[in-house]
PDB file of N, CA and C in Angstrom:
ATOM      1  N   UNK A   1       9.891 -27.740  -1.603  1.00  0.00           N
ATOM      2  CA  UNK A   1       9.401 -26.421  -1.932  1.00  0.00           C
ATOM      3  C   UNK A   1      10.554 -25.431  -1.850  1.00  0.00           C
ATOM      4  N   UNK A   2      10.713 -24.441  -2.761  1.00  0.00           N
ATOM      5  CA  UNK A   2      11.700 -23.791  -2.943  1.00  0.00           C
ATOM      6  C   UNK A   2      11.133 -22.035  -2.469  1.00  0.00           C
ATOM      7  N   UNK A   3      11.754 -21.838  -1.694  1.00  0.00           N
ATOM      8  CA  UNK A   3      11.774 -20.409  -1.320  1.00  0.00           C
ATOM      9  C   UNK A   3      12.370 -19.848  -2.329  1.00  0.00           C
ATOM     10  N   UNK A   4      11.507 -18.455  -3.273  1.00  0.00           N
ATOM     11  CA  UNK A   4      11.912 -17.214  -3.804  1.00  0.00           C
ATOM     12  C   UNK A   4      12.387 -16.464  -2.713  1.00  0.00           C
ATOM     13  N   UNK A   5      13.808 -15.546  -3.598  1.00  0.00           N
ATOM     14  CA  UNK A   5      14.594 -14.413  -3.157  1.00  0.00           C
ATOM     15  C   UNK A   5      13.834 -13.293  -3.540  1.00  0.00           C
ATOM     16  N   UNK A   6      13.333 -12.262  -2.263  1.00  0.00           N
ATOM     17  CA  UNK A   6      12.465 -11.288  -2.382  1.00  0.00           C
ATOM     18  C   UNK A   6      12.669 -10.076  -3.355  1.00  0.00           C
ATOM     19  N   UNK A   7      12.483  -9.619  -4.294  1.00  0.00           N
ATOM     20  CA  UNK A   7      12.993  -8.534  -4.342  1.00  0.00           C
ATOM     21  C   UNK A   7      13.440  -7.541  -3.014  1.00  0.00           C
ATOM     22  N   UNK A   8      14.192  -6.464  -3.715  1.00  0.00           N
ATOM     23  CA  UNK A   8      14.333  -5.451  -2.765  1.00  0.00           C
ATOM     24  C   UNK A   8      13.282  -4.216  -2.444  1.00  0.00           C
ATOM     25  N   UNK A   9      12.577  -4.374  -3.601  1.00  0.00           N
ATOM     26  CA  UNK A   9      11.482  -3.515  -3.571  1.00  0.00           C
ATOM     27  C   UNK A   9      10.117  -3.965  -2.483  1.00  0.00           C
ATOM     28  N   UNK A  10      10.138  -5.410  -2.591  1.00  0.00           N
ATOM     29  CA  UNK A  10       9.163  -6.424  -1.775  1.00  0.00           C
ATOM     30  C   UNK A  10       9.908  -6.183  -0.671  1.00  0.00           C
ATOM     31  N   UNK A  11      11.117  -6.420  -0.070  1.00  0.00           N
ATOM     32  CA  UNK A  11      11.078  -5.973   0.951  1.00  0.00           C
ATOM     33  C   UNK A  11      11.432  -4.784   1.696  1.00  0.00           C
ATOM     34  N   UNK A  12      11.113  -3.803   0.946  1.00  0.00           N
ATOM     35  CA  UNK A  12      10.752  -2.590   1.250  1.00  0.00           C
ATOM     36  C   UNK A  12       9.177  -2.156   1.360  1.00  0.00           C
ATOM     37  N   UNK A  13       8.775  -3.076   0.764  1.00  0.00           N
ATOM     38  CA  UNK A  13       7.211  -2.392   0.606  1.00  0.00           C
ATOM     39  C   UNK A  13       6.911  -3.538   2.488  1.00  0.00           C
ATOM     40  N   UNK A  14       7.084  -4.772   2.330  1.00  0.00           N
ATOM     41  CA  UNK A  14       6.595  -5.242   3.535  1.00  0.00           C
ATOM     42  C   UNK A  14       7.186  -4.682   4.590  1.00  0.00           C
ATOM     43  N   UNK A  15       8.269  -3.793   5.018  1.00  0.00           N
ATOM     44  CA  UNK A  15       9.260  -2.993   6.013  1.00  0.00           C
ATOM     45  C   UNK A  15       8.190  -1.483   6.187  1.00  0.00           C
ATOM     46  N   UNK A  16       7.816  -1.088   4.754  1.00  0.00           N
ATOM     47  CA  UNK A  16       6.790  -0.199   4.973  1.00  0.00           C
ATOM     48  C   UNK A  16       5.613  -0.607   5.772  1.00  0.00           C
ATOM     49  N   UNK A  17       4.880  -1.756   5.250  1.00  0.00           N
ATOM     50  CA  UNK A  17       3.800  -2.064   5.855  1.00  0.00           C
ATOM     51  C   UNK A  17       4.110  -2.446   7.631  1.00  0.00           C
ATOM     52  N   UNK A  18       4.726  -3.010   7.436  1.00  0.00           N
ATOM     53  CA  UNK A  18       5.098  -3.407   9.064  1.00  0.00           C
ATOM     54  C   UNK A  18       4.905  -2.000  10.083  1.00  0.00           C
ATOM     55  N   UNK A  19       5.460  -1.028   9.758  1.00  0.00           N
ATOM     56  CA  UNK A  19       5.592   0.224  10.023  1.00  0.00           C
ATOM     57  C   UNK A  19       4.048   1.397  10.029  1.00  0.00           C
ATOM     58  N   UNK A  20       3.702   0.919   9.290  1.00  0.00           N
ATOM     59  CA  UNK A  20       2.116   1.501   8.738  1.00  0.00           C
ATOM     60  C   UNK A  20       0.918   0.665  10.058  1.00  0.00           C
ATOM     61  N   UNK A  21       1.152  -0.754  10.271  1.00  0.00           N
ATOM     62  CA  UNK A  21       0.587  -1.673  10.738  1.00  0.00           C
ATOM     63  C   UNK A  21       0.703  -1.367  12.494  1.00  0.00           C
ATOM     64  N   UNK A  22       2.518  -1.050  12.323  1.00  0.00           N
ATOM     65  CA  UNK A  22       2.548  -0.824  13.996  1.00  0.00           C
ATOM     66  C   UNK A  22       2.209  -1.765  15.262  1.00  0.00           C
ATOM     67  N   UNK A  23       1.973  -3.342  14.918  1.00  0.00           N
ATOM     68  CA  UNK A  23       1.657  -4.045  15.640  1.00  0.00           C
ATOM     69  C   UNK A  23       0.276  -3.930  15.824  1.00  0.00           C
ATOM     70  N   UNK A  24      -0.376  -3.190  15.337  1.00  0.00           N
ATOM     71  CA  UNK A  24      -1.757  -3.336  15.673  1.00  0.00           C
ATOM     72  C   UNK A  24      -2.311  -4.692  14.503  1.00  0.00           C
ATOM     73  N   UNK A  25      -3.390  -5.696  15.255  1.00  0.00           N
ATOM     74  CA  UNK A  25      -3.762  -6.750  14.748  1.00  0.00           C
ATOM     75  C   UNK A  25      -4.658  -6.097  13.981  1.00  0.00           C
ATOM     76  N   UNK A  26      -4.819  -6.940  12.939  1.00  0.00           N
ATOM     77  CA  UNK A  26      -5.880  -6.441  11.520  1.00  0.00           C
ATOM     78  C   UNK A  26      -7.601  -7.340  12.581  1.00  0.00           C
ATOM     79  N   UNK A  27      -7.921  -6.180  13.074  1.00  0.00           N
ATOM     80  CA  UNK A  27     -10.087  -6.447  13.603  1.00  0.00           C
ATOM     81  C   UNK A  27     -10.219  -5.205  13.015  1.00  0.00           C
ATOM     82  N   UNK A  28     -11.972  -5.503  12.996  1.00  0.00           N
ATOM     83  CA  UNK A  28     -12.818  -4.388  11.997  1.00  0.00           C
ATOM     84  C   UNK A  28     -12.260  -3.368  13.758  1.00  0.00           C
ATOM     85  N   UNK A  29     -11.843  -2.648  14.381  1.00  0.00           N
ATOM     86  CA  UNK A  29     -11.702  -1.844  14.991  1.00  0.00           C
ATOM     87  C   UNK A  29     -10.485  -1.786  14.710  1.00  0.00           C
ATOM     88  N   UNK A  30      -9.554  -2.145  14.143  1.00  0.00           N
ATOM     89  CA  UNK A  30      -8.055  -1.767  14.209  1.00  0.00           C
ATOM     90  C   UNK A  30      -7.891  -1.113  12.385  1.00  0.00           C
ATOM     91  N   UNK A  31      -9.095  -1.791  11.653  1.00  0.00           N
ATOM     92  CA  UNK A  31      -8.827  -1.309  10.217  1.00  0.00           C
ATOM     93  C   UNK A  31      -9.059   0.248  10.097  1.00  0.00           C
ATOM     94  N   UNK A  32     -10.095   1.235  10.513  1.00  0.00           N
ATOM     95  CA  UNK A  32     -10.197   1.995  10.479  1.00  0.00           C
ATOM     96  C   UNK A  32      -8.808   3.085  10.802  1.00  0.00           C
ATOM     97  N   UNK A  33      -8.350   2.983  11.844  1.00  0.00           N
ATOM     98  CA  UNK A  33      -7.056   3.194  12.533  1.00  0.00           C
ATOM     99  C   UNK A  33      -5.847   3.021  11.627  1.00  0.00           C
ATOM    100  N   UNK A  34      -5.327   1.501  10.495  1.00  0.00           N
ATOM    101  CA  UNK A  34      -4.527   1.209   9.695  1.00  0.00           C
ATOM    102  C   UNK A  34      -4.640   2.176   8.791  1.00  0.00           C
ATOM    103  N   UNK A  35      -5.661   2.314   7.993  1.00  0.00           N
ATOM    104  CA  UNK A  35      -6.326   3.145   6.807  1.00  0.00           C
ATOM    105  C   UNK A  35      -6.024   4.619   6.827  1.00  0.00           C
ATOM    106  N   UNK A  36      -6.421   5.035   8.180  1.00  0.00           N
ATOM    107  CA  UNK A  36      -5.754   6.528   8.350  1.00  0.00           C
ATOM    108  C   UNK A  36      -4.507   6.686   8.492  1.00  0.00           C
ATOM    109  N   UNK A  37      -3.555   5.577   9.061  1.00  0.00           N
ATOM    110  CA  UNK A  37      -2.005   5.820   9.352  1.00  0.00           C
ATOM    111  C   UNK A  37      -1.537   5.628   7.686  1.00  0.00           C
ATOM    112  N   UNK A  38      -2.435   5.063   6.694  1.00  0.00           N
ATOM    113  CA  UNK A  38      -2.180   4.794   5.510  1.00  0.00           C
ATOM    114  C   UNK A  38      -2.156   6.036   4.575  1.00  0.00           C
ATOM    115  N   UNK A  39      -3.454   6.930   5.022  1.00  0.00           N
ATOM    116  CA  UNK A  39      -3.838   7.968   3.740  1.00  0.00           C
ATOM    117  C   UNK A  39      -2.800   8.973   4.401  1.00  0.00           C
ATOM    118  N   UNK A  40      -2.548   9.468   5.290  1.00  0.00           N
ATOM    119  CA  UNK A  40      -1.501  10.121   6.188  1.00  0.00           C
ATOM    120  C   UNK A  40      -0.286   9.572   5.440  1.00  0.00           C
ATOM    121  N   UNK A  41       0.088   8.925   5.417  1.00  0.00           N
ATOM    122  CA  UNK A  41       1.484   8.177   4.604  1.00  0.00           C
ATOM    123  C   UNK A  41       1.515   8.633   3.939  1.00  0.00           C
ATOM    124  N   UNK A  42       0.537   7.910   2.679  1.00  0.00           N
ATOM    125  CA  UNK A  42       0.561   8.305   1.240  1.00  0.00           C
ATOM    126  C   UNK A  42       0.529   9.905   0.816  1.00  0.00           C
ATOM    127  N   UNK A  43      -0.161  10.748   1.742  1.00  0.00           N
ATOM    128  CA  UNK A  43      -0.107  12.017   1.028  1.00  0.00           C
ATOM    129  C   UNK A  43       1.147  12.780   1.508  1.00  0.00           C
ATOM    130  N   UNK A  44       1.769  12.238   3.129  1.00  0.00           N
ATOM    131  CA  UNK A  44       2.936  12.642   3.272  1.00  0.00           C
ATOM    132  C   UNK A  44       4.271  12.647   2.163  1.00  0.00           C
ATOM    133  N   UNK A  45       4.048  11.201   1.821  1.00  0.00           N
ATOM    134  CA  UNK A  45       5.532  11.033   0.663  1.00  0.00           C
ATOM    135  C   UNK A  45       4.935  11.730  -0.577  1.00  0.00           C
ATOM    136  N   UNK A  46       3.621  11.708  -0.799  1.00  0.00           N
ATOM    137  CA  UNK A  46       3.281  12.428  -2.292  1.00  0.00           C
ATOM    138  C   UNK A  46       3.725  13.923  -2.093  1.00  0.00           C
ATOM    139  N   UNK A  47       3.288  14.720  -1.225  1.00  0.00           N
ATOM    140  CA  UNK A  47       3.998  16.044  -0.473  1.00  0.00           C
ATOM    141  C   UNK A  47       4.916  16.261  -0.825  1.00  0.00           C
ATOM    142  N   UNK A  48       6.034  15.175  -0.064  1.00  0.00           N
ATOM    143  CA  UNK A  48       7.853  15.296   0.184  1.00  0.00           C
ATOM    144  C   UNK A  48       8.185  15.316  -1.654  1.00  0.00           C
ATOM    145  N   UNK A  49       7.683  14.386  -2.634  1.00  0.00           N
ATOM    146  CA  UNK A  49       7.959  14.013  -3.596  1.00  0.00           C
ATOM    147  C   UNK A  49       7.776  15.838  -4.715  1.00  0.00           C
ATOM    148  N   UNK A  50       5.993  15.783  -4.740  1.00  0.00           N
ATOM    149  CA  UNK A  50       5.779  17.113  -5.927  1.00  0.00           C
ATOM    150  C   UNK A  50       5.053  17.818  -4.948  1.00  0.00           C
ATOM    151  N   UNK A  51       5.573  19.191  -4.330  1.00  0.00           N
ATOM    152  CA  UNK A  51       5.744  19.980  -3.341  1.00  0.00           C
ATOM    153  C   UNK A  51       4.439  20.832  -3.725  1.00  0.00           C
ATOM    154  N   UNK A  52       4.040  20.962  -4.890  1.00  0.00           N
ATOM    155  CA  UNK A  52       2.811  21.255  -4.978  1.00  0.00           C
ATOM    156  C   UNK A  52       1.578  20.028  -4.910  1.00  0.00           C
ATOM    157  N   UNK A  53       0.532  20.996  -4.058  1.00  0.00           N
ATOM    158  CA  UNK A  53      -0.627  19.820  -3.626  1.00  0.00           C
ATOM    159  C   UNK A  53      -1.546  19.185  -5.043  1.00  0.00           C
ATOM    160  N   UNK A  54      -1.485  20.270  -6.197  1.00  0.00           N
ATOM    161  CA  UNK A  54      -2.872  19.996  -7.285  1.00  0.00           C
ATOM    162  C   UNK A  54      -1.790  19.228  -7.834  1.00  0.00           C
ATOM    163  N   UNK A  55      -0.273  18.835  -7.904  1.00  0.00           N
ATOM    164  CA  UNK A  55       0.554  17.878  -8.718  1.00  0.00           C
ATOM    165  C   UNK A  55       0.419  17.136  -8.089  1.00  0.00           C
ATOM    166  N   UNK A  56       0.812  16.617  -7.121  1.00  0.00           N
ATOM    167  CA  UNK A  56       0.417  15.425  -5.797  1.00  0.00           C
ATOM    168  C   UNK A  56      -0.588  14.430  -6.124  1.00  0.00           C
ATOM    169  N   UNK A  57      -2.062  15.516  -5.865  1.00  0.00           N
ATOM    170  CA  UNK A  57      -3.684  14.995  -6.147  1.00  0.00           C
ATOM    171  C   UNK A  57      -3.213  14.028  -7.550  1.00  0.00           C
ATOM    172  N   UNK A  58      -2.849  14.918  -8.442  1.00  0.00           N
ATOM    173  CA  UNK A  58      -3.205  14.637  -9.681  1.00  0.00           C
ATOM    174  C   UNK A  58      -2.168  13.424  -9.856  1.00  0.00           C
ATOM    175  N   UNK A  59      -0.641  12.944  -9.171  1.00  0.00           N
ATOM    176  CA  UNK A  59      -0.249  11.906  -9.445  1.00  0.00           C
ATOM    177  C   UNK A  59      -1.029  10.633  -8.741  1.00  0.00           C
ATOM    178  N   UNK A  60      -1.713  11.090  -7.633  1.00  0.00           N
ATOM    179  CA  UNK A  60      -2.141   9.976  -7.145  1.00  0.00           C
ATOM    180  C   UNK A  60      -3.069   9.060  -7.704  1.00  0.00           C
ATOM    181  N   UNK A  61      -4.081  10.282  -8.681  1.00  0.00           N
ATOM    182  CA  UNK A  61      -5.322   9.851  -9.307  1.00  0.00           C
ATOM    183  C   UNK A  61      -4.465   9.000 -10.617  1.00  0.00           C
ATOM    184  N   UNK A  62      -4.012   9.477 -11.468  1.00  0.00           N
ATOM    185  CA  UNK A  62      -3.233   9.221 -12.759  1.00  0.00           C
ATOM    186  C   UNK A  62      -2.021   8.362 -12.744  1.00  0.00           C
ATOM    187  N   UNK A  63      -1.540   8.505 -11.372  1.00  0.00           N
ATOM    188  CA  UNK A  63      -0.503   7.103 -11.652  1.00  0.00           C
ATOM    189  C   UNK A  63      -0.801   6.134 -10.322  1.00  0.00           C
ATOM    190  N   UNK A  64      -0.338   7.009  -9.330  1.00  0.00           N
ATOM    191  CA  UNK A  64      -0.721   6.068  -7.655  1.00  0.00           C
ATOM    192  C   UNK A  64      -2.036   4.837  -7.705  1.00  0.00           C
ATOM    193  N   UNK A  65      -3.001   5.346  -7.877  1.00  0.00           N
ATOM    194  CA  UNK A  65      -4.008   4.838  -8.151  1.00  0.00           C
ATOM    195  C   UNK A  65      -4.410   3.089  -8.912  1.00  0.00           C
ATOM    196  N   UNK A  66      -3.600   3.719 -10.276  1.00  0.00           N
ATOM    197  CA  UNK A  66      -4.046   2.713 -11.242  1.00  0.00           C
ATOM    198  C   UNK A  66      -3.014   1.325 -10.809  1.00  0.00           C
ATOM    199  N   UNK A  67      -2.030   1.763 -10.942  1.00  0.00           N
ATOM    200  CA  UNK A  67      -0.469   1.349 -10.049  1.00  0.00           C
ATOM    201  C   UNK A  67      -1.276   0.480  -9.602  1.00  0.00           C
ATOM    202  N   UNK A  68      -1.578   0.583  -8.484  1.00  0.00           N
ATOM    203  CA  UNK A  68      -2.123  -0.030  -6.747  1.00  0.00           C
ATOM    204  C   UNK A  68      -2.913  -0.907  -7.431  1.00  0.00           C
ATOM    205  N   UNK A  69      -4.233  -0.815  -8.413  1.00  0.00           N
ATOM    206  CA  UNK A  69      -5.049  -1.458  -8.830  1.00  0.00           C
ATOM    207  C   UNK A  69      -4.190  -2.663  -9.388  1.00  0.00           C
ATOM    208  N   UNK A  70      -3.371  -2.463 -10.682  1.00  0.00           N
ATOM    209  CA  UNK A  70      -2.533  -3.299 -11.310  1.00  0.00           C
ATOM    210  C   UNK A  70      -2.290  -4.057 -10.382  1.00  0.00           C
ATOM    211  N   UNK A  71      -1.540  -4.230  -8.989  1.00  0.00           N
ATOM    212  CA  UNK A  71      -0.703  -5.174  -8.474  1.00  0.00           C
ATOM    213  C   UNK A  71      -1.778  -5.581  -7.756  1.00  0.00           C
ATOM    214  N   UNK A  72      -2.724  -5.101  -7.173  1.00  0.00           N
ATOM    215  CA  UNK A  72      -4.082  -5.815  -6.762  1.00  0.00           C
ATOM    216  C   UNK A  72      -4.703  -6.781  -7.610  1.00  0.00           C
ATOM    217  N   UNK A  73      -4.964  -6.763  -9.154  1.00  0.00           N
ATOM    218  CA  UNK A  73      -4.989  -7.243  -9.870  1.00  0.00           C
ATOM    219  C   UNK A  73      -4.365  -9.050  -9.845  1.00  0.00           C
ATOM    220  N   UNK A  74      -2.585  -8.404 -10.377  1.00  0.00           N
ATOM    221  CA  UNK A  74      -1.701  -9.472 -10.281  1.00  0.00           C
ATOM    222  C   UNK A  74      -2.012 -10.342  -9.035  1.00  0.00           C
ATOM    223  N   UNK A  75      -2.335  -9.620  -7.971  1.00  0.00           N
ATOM    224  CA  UNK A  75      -2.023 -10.475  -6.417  1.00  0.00           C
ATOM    225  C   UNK A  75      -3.259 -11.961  -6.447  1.00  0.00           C
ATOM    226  N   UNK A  76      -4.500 -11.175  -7.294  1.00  0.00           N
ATOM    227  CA  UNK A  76      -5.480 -12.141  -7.511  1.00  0.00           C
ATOM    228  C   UNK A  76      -5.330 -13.343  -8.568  1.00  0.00           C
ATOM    229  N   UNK A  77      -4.493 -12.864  -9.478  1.00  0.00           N
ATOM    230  CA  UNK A  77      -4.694 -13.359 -10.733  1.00  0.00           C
ATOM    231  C   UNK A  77      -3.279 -14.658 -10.021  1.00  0.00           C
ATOM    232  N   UNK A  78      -2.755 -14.325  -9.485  1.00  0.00           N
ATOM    233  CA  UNK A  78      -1.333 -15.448  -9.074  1.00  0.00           C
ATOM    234  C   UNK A  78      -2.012 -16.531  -7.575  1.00  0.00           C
ATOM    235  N   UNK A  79      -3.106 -15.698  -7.005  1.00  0.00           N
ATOM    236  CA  UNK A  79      -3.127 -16.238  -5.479  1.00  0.00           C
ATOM    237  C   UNK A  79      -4.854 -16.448  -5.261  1.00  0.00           C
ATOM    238  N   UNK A  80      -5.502 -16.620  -6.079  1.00  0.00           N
ATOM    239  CA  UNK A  80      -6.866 -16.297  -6.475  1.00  0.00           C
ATOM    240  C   UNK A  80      -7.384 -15.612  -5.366  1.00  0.00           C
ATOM    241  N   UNK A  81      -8.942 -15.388  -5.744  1.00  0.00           N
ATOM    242  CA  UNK A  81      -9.610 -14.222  -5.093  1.00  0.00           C
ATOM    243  C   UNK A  81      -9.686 -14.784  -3.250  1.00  0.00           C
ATOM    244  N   UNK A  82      -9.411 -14.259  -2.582  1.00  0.00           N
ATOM    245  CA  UNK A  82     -10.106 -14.390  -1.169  1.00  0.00           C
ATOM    246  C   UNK A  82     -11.163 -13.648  -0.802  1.00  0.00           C
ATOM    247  N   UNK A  83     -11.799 -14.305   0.375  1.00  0.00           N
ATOM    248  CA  UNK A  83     -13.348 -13.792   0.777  1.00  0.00           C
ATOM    249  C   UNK A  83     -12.836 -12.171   1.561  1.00  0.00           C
ATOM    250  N   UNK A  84     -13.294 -10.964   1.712  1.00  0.00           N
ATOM    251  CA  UNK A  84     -13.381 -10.124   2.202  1.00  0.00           C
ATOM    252  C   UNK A  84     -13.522 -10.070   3.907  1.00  0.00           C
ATOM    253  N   UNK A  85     -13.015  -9.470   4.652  1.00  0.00           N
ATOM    254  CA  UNK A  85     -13.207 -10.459   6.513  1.00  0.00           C
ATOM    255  C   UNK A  85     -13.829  -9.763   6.927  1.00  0.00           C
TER     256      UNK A  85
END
């Protein structure tokens, strides 16, 4: 079996998550907790990025959004569906 070389973007996004995650184990009491250190994130860098809030909203809906869906998408379509925990 041959190990793939990560992108740099992959391992930036898992360096993010690690960070987002904080050592806290994924239980239905720790998800609630992940989710907020998540939407806190996301609107922080959307902030830092278009300094106005109605440009922000509006990239998240129109690009952030669909984005996220797409690679959610791919993640199924390469690794098929898993059960929900």
């Amino acid at each position: 079996m041959t190990q793939r070389k990560m992108s740099s973007e992959t391992e930036r996004s898992l360096r993010a998550s690690q960070a987002i995650f904080d050592g806290r184990p994924v239980t239905k009491d720790s998800m609630a907790q992940i989710m907020v250190t998540l939407e806190s994130t996301v609107a922080t860098v959307l902030l830092a990025l278009f300094r106005d809030q109605r440009f922000a909203a509006a990239m998240l809906r129109e690009a952030l959004a669909p984005a996220v869906e797409e690679r959610l998408a791919l993640h199924e379509a390469r690794h098929g569906r898993r059960d929900p925990r």
